[in-house]
C-alpha atoms as a PDB file:
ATOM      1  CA  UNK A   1      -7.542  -0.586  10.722  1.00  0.00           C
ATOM      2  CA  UNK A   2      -6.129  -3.903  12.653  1.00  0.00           C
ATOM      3  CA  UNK A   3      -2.344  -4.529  11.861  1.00  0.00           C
ATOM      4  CA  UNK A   4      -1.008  -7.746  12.561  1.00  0.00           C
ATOM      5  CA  UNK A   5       2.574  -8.107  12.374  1.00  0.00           C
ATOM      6  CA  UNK A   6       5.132 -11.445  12.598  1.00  0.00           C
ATOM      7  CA  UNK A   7       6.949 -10.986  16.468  1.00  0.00           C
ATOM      8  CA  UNK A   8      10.341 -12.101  15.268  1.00  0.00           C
ATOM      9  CA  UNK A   9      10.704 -10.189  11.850  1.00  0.00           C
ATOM     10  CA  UNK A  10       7.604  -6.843  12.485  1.00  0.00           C
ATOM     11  CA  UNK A  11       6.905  -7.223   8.600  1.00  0.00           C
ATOM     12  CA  UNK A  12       3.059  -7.200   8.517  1.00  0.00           C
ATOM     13  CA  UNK A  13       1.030 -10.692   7.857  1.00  0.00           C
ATOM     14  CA  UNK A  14      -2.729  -9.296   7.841  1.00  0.00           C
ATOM     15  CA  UNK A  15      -4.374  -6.009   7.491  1.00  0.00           C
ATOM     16  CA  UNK A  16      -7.863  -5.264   8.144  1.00  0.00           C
ATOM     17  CA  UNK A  17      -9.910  -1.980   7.334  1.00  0.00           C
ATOM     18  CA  UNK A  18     -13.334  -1.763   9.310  1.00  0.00           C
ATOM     19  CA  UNK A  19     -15.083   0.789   7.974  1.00  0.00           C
ATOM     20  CA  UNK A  20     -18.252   2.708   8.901  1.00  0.00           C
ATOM     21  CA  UNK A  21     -20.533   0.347   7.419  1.00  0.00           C
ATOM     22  CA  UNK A  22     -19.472  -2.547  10.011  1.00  0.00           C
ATOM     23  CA  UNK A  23     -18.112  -4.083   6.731  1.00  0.00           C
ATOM     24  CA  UNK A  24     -14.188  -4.828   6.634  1.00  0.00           C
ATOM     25  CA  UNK A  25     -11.701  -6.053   4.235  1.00  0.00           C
ATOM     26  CA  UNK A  26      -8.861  -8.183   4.847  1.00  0.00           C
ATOM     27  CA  UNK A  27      -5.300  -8.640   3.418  1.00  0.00           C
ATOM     28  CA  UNK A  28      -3.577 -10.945   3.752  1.00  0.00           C
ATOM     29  CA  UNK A  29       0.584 -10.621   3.149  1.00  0.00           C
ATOM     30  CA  UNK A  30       2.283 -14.026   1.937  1.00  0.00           C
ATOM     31  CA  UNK A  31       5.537 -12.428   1.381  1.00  0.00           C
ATOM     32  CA  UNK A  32       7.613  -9.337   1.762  1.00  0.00           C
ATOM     33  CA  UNK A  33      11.123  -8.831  -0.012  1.00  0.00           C
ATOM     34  CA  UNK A  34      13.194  -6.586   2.250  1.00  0.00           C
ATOM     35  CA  UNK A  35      15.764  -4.392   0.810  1.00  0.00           C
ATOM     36  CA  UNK A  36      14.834  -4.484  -3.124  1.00  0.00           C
ATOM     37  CA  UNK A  37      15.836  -1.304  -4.664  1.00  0.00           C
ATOM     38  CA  UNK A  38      13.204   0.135  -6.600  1.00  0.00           C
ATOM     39  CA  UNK A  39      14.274   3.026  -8.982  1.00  0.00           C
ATOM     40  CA  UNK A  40      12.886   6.572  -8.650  1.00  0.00           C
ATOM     41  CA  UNK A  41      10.546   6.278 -11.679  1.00  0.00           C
ATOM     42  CA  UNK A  42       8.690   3.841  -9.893  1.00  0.00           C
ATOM     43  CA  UNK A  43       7.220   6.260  -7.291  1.00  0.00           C
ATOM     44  CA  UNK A  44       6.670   9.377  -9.948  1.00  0.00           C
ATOM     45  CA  UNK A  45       2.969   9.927 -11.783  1.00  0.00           C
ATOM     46  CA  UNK A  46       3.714  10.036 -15.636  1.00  0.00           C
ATOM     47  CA  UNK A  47       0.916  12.095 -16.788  1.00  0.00           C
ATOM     48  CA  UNK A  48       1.734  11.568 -20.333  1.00  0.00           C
ATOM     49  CA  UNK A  49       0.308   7.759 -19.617  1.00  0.00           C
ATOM     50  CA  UNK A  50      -3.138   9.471 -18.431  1.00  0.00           C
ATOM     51  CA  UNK A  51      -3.919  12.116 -20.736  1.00  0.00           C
ATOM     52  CA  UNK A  52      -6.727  13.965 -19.368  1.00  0.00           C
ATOM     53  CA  UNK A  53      -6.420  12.889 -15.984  1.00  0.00           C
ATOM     54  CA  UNK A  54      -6.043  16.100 -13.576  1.00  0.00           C
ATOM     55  CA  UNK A  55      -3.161  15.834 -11.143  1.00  0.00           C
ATOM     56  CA  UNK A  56      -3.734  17.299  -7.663  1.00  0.00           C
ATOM     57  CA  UNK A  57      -0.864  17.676  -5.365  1.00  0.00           C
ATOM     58  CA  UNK A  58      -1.511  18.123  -1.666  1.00  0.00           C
ATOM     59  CA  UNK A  59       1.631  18.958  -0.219  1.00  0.00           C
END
């Protein structure tokens, strides 16, 4: 993975996977809001939305 990041502000610009293959894919970032709170629900699974779907937690 190649990270490239802006020197005055460190929020990434590009990111590159190379994989195995020799093939890569490329993002690039065009904008990055700092500081927008997000609420907790945001970052849970709901399993109720995905009936069927198995849920495997690896920590």
């Amino acid at each position: 993975m190649d990270l490239t990041l802006n020197a005055s502000t460190l929020y990434p610009t590009r990111i590159v996977l190379n994989m195995a293959n020799r093939r890569s894919v490329g993002i690039t970032v065009s904008s990055v809001k700092p500081g927008e709170a997000l609420p907790v629900s945001f970052f849970r699974y709901d399993a109720a939305k995905h009936p069927g779907l198995p849920v495997v937690d690896l920590r």
